[in-house]
N, C-alpha and C. Protein backbone atom coordinates (compact mmCIF):
# COMPACT_ATOMS: atom_id res chain seq x y z
N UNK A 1 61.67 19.02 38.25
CA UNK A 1 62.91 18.69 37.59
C UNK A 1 63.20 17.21 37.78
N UNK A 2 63.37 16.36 36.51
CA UNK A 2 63.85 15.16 36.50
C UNK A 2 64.88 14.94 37.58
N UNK A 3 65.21 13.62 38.42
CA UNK A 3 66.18 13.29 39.22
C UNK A 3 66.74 12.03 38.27
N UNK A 4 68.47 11.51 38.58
CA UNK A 4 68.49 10.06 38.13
C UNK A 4 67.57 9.07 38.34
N UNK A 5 67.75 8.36 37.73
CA UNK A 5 66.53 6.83 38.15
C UNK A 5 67.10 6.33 39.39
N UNK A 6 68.55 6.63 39.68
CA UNK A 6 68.94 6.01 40.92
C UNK A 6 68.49 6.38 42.18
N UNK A 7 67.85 7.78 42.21
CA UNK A 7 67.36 8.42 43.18
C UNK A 7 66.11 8.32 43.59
N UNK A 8 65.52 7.82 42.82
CA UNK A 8 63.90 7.32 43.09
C UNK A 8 63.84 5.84 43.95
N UNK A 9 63.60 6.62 45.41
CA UNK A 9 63.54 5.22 46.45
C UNK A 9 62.82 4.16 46.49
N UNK A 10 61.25 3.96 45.41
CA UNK A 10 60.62 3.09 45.82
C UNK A 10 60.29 2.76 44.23
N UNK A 11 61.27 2.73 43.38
CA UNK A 11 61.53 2.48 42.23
C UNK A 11 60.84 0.90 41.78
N UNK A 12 61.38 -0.21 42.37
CA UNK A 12 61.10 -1.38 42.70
C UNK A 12 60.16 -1.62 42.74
N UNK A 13 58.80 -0.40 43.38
CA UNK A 13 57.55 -0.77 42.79
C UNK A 13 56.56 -0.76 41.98
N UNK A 14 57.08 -0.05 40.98
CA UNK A 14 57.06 0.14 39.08
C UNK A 14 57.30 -1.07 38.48
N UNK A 15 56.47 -1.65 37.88
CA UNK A 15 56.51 -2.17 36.34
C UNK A 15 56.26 -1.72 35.17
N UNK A 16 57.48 -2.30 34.08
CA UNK A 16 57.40 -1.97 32.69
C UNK A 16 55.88 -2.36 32.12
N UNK A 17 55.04 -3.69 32.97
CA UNK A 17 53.59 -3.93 31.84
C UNK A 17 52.83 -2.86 32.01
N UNK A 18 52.75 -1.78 31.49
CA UNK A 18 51.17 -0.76 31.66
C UNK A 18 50.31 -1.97 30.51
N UNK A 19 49.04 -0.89 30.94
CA UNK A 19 48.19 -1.42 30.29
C UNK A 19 48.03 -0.97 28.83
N UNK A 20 47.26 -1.68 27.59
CA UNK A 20 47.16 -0.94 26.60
C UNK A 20 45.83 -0.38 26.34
N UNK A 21 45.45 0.53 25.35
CA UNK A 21 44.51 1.22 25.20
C UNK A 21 45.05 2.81 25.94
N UNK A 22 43.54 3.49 26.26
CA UNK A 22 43.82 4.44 26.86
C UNK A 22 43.03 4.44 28.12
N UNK A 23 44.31 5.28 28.99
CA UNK A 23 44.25 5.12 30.68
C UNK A 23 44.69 5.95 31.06
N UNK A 24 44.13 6.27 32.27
CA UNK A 24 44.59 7.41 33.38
C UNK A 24 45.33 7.38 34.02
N UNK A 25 46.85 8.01 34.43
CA UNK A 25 47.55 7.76 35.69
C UNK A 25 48.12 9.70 36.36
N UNK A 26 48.43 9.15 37.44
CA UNK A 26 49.32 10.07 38.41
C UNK A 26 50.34 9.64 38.29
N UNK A 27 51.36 11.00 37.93
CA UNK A 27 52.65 11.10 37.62
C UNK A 27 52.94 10.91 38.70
N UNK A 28 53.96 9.92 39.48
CA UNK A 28 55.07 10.12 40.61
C UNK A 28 55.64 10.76 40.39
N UNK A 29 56.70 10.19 39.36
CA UNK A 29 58.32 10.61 39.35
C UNK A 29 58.53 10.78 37.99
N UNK A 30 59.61 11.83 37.90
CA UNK A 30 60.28 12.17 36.74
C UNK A 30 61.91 11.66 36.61
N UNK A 31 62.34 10.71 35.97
CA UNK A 31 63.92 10.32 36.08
C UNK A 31 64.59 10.31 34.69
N UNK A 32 65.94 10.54 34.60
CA UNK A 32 66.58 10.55 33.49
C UNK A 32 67.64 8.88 33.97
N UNK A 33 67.27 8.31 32.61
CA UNK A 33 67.80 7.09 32.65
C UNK A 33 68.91 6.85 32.22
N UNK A 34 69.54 5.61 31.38
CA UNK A 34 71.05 5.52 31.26
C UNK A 34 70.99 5.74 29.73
N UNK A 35 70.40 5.87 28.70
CA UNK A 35 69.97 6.22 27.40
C UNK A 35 69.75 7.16 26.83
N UNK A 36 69.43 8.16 27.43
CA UNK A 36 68.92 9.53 27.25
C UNK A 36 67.94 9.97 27.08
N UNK A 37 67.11 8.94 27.87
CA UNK A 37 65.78 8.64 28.49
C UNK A 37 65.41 9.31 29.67
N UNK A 38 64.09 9.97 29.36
CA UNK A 38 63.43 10.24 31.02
C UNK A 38 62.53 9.37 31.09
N UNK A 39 62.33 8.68 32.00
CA UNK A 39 61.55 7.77 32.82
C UNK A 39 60.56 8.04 33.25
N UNK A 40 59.43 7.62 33.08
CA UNK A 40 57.86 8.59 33.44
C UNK A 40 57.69 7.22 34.70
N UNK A 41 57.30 7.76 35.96
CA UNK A 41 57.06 6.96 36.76
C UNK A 41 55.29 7.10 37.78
N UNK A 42 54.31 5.84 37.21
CA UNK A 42 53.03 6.60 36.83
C UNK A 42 52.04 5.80 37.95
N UNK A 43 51.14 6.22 38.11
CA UNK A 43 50.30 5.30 39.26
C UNK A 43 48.84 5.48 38.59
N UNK A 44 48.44 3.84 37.79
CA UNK A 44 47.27 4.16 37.38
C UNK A 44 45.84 4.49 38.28
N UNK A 45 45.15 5.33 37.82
CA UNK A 45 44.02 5.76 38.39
C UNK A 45 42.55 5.17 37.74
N UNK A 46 41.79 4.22 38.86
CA UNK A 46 41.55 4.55 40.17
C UNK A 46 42.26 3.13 40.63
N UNK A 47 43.05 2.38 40.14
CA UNK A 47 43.57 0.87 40.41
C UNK A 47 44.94 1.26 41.37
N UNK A 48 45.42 2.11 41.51
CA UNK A 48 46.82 2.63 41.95
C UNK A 48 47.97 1.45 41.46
N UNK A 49 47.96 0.72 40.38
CA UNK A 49 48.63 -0.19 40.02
C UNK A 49 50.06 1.22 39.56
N UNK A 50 50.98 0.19 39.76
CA UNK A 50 52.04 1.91 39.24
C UNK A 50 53.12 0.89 37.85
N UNK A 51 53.19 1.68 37.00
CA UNK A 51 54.02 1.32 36.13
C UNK A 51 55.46 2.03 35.73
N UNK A 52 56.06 1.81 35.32
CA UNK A 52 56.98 3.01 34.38
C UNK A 52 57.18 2.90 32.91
N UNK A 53 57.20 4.11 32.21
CA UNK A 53 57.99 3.99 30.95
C UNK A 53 58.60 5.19 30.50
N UNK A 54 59.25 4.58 29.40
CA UNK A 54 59.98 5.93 28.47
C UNK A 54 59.89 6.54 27.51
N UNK A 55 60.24 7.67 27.14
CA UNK A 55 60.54 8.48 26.22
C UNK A 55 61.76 9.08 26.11
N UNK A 56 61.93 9.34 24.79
CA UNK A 56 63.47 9.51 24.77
C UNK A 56 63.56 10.72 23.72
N UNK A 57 65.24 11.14 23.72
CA UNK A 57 65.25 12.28 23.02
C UNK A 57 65.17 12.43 21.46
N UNK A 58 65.09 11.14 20.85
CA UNK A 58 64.84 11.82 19.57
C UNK A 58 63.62 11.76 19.13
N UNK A 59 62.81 11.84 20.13
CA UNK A 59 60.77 12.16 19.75
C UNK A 59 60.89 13.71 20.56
N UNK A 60 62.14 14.02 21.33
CA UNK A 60 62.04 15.35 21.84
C UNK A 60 61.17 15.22 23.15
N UNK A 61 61.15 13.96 23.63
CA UNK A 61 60.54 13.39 24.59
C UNK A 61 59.35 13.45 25.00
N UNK A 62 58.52 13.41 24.05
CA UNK A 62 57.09 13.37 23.52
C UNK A 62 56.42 12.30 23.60
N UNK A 63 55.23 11.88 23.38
CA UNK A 63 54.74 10.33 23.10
C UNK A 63 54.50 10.45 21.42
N UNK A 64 54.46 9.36 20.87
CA UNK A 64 54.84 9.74 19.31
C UNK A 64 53.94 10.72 18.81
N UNK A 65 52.54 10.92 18.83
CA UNK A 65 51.73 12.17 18.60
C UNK A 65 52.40 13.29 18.84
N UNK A 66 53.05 13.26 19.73
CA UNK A 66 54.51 15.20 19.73
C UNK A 66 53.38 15.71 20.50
N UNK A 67 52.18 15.80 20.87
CA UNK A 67 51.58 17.00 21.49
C UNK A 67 51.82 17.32 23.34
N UNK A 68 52.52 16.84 23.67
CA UNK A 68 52.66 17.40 25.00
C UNK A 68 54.25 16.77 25.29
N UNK A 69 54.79 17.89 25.89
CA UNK A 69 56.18 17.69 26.15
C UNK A 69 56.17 17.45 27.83
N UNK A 70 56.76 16.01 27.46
CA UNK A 70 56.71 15.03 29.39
C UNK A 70 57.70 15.59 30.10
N UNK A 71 58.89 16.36 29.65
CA UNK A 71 59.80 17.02 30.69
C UNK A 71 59.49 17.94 30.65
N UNK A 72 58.46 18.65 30.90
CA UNK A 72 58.12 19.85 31.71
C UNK A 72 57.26 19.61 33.22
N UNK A 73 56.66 18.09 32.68
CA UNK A 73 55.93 17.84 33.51
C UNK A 73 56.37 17.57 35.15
N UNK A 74 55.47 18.34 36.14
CA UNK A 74 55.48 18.21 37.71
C UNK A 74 54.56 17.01 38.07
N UNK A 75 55.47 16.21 39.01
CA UNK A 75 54.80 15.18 39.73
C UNK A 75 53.16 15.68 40.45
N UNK A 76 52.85 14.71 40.49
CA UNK A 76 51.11 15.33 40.43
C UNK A 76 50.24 15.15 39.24
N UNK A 77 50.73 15.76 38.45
CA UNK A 77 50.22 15.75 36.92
C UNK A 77 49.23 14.38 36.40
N UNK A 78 47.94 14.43 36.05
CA UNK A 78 47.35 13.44 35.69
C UNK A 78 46.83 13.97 34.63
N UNK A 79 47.61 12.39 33.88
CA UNK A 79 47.40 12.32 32.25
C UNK A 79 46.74 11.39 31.70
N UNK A 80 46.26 11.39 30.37
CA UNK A 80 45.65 10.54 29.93
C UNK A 80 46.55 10.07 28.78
N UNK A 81 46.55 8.56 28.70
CA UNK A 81 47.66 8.00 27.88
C UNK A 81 47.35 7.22 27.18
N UNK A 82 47.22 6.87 25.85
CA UNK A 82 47.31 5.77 25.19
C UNK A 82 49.02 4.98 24.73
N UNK A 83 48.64 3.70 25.09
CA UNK A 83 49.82 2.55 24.89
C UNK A 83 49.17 1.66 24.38
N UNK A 84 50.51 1.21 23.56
CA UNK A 84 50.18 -0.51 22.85
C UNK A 84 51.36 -1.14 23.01
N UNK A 85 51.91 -2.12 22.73
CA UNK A 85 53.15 -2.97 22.88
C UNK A 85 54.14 -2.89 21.44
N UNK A 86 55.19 -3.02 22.22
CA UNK A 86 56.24 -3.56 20.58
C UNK A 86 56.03 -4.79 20.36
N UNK A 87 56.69 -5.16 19.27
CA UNK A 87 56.86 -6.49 18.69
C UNK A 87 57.28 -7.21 20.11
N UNK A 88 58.73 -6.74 20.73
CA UNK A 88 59.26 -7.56 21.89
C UNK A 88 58.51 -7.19 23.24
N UNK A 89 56.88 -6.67 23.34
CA UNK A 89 56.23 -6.51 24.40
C UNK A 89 56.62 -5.43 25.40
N UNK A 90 56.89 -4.22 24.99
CA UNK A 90 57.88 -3.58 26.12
C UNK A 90 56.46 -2.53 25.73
N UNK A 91 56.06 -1.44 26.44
CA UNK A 91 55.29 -0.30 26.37
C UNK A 91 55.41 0.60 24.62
N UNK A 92 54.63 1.41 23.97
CA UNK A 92 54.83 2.13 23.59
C UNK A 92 53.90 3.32 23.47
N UNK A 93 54.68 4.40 23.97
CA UNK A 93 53.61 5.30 24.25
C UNK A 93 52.82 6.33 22.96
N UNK A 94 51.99 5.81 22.84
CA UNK A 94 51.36 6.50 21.46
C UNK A 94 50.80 8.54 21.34
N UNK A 95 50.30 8.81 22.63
CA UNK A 95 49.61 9.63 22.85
C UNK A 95 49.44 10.18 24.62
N UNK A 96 49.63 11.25 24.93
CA UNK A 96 49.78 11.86 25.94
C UNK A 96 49.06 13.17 26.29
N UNK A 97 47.76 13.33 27.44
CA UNK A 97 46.94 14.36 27.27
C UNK A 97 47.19 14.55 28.96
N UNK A 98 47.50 16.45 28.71
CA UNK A 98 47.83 16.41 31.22
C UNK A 98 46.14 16.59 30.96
N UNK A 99 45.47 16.24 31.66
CA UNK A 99 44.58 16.22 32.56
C UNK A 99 44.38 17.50 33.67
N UNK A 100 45.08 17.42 34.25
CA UNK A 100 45.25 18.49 35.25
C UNK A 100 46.60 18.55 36.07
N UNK A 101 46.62 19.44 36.55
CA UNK A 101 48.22 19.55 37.52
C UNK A 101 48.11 18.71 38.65
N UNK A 102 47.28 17.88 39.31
CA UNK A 102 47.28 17.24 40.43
C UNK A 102 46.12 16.18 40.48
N UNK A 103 45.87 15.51 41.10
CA UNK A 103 44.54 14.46 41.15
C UNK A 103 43.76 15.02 42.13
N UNK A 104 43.95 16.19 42.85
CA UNK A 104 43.13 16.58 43.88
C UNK A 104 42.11 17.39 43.20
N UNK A 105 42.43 17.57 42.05
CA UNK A 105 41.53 18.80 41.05
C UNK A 105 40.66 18.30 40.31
N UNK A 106 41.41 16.65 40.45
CA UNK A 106 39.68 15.86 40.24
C UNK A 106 38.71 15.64 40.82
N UNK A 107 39.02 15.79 41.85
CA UNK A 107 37.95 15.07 43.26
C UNK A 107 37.52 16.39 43.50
């Protein structure tokens, strides 16, 4: 279950740059933001670089492809993601595949 963004203690060490193309991360955190946004909070794999981004409710909080719904998702969860940038450089998440329920189920 999503928490506020305020509740996520090590928040601070998320950045908005992910990378673009497609990439692997471990879900941290799940947060609902001030927009009506949940906050995907992600740790790329195998770089542990950690990023965040959003989705919001009128994609039904999807990545624009619609095929996997991110608020169901449990921390653990490793997905495969494609991103590219907006015009003003901020993330956009194109495509979203779980991988598996945990990263231990990779190894």
């Amino acid at each position: 279950m999503a928490q506020s963004f305020r509740k996520v203690e090590n928040w601070s060490d998320y950045t908005l740059g992910c990378p673009e193309g497609t990439w692997r991360a471990e879900l941290d955190h799940l947060a609902w933001g001030r927009s009506k946004n949940l906050i995907l909070y992600l740790s790329e794999i195998p770089s542990d670089e950690k990023y965040w981004l959003s989705v919001f409710w009128r994609n039904g909080y999807r990545a624009e492809d619609g095929a996997l719904g991110l608020r169901e998702l449990k921390p653990g969860a490793v997905l495969e993601l494609t991103t590219t940038k907006t015009k003003s450089g901020n993330p956009r998440l194109l495509a979203a595949v779980k991988i598996s329920d945990t990263w231990t189920d990779q190894n």
